[in-house]
N, C-alpha and C. Protein backbone atom coordinates (compact mmCIF):
# COMPACT_ATOMS: atom_id res chain seq x y z
N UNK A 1 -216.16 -166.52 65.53
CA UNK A 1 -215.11 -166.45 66.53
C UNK A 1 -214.51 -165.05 66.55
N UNK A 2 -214.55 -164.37 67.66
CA UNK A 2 -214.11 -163.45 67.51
C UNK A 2 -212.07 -163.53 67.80
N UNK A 3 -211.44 -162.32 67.10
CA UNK A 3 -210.22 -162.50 67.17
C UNK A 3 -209.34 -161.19 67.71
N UNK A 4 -208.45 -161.31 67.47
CA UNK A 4 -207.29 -159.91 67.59
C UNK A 4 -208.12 -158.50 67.69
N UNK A 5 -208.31 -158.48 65.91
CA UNK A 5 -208.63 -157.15 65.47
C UNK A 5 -210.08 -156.64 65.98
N UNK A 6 -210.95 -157.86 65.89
CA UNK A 6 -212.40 -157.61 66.76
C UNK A 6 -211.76 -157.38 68.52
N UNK A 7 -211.15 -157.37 69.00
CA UNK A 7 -210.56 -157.20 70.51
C UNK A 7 -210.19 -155.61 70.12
N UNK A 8 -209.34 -155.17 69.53
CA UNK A 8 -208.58 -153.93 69.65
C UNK A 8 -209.71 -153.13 69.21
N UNK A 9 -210.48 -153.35 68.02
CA UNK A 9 -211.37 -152.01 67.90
C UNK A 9 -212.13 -152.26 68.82
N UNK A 10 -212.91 -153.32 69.52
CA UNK A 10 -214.06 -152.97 70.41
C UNK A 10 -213.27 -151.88 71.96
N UNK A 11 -211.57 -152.30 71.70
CA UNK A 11 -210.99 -151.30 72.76
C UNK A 11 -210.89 -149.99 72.21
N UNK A 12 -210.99 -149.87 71.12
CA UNK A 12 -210.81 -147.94 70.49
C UNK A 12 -211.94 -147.77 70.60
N UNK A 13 -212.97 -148.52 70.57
CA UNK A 13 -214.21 -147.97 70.20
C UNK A 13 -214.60 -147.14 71.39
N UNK A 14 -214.60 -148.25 72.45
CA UNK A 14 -214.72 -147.59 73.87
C UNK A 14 -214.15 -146.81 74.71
N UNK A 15 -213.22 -146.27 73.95
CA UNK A 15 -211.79 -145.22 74.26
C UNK A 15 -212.65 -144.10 73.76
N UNK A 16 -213.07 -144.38 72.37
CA UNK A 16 -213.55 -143.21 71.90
C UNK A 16 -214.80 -142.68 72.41
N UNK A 17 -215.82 -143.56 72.57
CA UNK A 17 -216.68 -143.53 72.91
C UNK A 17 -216.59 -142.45 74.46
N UNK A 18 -216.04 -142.85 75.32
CA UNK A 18 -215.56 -142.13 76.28
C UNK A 18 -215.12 -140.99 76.46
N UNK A 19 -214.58 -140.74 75.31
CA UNK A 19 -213.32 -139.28 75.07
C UNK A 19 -214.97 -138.42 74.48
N UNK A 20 -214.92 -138.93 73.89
CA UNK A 20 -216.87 -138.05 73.55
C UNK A 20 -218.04 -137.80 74.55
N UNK A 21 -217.99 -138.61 75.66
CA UNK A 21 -218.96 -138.80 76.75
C UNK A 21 -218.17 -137.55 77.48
N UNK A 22 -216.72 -137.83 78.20
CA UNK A 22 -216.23 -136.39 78.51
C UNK A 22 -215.75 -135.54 78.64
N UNK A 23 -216.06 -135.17 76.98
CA UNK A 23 -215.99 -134.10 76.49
C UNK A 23 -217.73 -133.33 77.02
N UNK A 24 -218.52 -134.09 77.02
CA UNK A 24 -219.45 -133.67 77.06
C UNK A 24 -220.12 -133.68 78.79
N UNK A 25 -218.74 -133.66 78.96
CA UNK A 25 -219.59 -133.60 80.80
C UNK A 25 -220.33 -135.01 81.07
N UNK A 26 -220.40 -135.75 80.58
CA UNK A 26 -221.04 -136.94 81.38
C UNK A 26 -219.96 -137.96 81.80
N UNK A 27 -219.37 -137.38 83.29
CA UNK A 27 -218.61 -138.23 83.69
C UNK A 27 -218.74 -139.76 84.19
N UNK A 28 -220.24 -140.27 84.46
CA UNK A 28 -220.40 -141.11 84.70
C UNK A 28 -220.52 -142.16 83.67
N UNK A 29 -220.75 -141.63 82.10
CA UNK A 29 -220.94 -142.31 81.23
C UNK A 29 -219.52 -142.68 80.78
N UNK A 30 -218.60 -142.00 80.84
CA UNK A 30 -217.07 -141.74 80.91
C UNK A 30 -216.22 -142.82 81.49
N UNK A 31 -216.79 -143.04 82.28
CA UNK A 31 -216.25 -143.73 83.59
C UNK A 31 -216.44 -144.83 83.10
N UNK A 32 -217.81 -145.65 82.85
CA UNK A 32 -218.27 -146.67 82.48
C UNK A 32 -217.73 -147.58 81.54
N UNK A 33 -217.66 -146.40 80.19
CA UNK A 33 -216.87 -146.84 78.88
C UNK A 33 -215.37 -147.07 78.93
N UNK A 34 -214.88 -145.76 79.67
CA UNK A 34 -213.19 -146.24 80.01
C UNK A 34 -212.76 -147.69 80.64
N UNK A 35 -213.78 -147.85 81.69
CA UNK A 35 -213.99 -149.03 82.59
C UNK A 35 -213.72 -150.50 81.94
N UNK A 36 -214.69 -150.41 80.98
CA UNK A 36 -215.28 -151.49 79.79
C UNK A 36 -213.51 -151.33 79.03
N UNK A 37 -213.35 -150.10 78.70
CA UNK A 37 -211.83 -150.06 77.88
C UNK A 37 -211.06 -151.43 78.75
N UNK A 38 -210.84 -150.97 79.69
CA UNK A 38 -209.71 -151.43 80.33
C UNK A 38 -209.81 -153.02 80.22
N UNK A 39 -210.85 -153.59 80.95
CA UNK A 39 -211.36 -155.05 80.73
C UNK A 39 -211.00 -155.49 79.09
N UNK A 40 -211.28 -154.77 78.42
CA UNK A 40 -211.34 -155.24 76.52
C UNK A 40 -209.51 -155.14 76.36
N UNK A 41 -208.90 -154.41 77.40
CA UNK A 41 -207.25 -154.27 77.31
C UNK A 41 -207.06 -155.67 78.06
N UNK A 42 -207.46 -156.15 78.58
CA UNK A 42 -206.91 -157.03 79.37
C UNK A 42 -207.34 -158.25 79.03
N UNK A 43 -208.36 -158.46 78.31
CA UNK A 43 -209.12 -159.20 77.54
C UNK A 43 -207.85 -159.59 76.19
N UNK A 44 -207.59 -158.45 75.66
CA UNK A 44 -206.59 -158.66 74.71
C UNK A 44 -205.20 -159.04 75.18
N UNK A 45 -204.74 -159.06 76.02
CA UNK A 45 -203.94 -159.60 76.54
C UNK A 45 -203.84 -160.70 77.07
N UNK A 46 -204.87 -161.49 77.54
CA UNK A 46 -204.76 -162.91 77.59
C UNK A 46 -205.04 -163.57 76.57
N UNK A 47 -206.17 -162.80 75.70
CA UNK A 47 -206.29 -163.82 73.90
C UNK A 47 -205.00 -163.82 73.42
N UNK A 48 -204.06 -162.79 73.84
CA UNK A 48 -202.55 -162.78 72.75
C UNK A 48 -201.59 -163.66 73.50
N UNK A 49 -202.21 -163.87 74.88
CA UNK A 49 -201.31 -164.79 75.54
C UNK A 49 -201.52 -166.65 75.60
N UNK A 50 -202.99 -166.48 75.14
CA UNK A 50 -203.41 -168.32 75.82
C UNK A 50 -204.39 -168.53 74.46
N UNK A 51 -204.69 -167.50 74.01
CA UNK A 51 -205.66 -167.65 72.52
C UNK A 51 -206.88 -167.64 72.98
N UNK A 52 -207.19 -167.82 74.70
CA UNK A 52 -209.01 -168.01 75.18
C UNK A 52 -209.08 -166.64 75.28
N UNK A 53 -210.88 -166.45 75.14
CA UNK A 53 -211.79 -165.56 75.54
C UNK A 53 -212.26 -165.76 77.10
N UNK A 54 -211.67 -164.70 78.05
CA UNK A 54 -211.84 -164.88 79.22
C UNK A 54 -212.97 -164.01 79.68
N UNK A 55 -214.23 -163.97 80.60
CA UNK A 55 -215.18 -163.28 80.93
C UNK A 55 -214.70 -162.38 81.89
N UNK A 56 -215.05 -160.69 81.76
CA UNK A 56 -213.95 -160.06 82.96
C UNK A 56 -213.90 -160.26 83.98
N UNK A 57 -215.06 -160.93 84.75
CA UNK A 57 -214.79 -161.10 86.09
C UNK A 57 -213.80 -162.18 86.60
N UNK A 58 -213.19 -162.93 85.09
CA UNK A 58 -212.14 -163.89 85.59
C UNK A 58 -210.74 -163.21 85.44
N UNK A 59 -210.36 -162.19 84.79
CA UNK A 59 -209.64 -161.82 84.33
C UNK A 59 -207.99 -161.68 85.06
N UNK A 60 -208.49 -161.16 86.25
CA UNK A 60 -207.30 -160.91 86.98
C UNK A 60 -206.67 -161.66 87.52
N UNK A 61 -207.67 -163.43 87.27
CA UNK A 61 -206.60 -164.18 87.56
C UNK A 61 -206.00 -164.94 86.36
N UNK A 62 -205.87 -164.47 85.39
CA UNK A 62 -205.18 -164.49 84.53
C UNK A 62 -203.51 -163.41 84.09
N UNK A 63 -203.69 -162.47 84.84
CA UNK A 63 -203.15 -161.29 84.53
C UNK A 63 -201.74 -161.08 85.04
N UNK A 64 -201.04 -162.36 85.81
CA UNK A 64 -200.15 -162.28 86.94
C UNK A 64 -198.80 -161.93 85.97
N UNK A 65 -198.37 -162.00 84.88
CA UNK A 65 -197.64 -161.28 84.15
C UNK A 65 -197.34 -160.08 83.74
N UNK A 66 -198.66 -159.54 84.27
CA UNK A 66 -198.98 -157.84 83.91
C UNK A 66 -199.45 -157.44 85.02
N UNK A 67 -198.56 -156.97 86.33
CA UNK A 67 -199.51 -156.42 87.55
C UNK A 67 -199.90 -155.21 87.34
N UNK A 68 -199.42 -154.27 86.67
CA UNK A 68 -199.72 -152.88 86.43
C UNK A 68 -201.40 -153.02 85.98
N UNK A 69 -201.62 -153.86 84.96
CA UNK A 69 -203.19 -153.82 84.49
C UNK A 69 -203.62 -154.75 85.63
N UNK A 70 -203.18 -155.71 85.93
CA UNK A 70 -204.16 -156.29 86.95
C UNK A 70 -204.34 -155.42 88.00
N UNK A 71 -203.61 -154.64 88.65
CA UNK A 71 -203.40 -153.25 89.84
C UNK A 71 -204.69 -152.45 89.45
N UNK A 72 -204.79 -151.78 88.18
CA UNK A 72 -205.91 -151.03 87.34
C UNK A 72 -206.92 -151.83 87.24
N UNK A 73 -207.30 -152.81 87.15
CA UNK A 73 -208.46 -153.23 87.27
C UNK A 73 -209.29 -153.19 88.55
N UNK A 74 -208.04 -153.79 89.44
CA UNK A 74 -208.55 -153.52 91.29
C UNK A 74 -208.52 -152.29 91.49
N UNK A 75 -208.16 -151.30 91.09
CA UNK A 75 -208.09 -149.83 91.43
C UNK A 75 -210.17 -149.16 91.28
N UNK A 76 -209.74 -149.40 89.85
CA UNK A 76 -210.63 -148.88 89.31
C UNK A 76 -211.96 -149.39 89.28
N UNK A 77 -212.30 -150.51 89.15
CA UNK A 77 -213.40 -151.64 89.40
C UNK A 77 -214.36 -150.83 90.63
N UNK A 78 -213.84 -150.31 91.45
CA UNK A 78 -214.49 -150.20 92.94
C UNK A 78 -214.82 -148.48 92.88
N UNK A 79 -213.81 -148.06 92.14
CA UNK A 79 -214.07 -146.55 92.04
C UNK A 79 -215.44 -145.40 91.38
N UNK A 80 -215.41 -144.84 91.57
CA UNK A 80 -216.74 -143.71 91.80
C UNK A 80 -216.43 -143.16 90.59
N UNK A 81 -217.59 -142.59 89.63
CA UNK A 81 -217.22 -142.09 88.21
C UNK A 81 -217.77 -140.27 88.22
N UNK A 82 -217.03 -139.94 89.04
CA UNK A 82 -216.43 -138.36 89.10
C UNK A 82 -215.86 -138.10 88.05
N UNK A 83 -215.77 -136.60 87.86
CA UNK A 83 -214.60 -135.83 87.00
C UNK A 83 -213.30 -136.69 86.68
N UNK A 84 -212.99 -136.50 88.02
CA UNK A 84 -211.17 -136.87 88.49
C UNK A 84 -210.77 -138.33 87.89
N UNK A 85 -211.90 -138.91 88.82
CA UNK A 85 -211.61 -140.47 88.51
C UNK A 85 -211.79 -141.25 86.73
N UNK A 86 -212.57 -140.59 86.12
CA UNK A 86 -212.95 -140.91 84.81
C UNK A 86 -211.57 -139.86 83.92
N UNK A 87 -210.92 -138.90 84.59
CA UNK A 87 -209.52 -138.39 84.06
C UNK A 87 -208.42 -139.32 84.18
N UNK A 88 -208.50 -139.66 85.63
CA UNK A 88 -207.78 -140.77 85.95
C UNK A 88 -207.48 -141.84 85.13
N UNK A 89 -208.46 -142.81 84.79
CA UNK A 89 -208.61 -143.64 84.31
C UNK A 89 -208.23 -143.74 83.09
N UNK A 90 -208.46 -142.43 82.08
CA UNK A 90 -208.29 -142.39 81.18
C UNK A 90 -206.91 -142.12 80.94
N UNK A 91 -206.11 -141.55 81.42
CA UNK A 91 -204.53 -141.35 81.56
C UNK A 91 -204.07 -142.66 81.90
N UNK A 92 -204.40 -143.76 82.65
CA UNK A 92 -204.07 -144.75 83.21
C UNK A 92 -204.87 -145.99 81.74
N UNK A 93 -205.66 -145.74 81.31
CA UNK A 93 -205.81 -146.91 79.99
C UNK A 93 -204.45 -146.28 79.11
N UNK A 94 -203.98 -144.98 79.07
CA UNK A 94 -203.15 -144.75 77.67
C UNK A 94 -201.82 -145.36 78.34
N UNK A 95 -201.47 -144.97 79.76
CA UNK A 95 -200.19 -145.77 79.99
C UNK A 95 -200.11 -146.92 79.85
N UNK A 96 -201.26 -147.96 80.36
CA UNK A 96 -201.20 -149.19 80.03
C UNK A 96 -201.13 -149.35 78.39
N UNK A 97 -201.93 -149.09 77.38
CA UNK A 97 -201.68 -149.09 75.63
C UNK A 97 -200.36 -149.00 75.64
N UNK A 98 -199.71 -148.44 76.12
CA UNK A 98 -198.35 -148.26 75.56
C UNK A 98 -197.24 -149.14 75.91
N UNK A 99 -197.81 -149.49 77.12
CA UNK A 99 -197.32 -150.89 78.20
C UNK A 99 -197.34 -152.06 76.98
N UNK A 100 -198.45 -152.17 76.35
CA UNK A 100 -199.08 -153.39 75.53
C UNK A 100 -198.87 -153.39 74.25
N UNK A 101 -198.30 -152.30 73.85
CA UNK A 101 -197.38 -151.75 72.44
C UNK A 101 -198.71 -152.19 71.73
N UNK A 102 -199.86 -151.24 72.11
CA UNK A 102 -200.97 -151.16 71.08
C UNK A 102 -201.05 -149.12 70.70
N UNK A 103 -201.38 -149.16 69.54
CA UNK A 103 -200.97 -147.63 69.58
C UNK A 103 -201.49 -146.79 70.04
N UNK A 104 -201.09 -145.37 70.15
CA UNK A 104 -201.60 -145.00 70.99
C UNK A 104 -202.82 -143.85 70.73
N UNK A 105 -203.44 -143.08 70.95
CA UNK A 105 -204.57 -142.47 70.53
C UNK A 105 -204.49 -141.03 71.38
N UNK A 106 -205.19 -140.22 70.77
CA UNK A 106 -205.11 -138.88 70.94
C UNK A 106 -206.30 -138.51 72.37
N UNK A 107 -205.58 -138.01 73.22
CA UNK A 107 -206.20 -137.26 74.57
C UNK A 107 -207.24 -136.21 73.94
């Protein structure tokens, strides 16, 4: 069964994972992993809320307590993995972390 702590690192992991992708210029790989971040944020937020494992494509209708991440999911879900947008995103997972009083991690 996975729990809490398996939720939050698979979300650093993919934070990090990302912050390494671009650094290295691969914005599309960037994009992808931040992407995946966000879902594993929101993921953790309904396990801390209902205790279920929700699949992301159900997610946002779970999320009606938190429009800011449910907003970021519809934002971003549809978006193109450019420079900008994979900067974007990534500024926009750390505001939400902090939203979710999970800590926060280095740009």
């Amino acid at each position: 069964m996975v729990g809490m702590e398996e939720l939050v690192s698979k979300f650093e992991r993919l934070v990090a994972d990302g912050d390494r992708m671009l650094s290295r210029g691969d914005y599309s790989g960037a994009y992808e992993s931040y992407l995946n971040a966000l879902y594993a944020l929101a993921a953790i937020v309904v396990y801390n809320g209902t205790g279920m494992l929700v699949p992301p494509e159900r997610l946002p209708g779970f999320l009606g307590e938190f429009p800011e991440l449910e907003g970021a999911i519809r934002k971003y879900s549809s978006g193109s993995p450019r420079e900008e947008t994979a900067r974007s995103l990534r500024e926009e997972l750390e505001r939400l972390r902090g939203m979710m009083n999970l800590p926060s991690s280095e740009l």
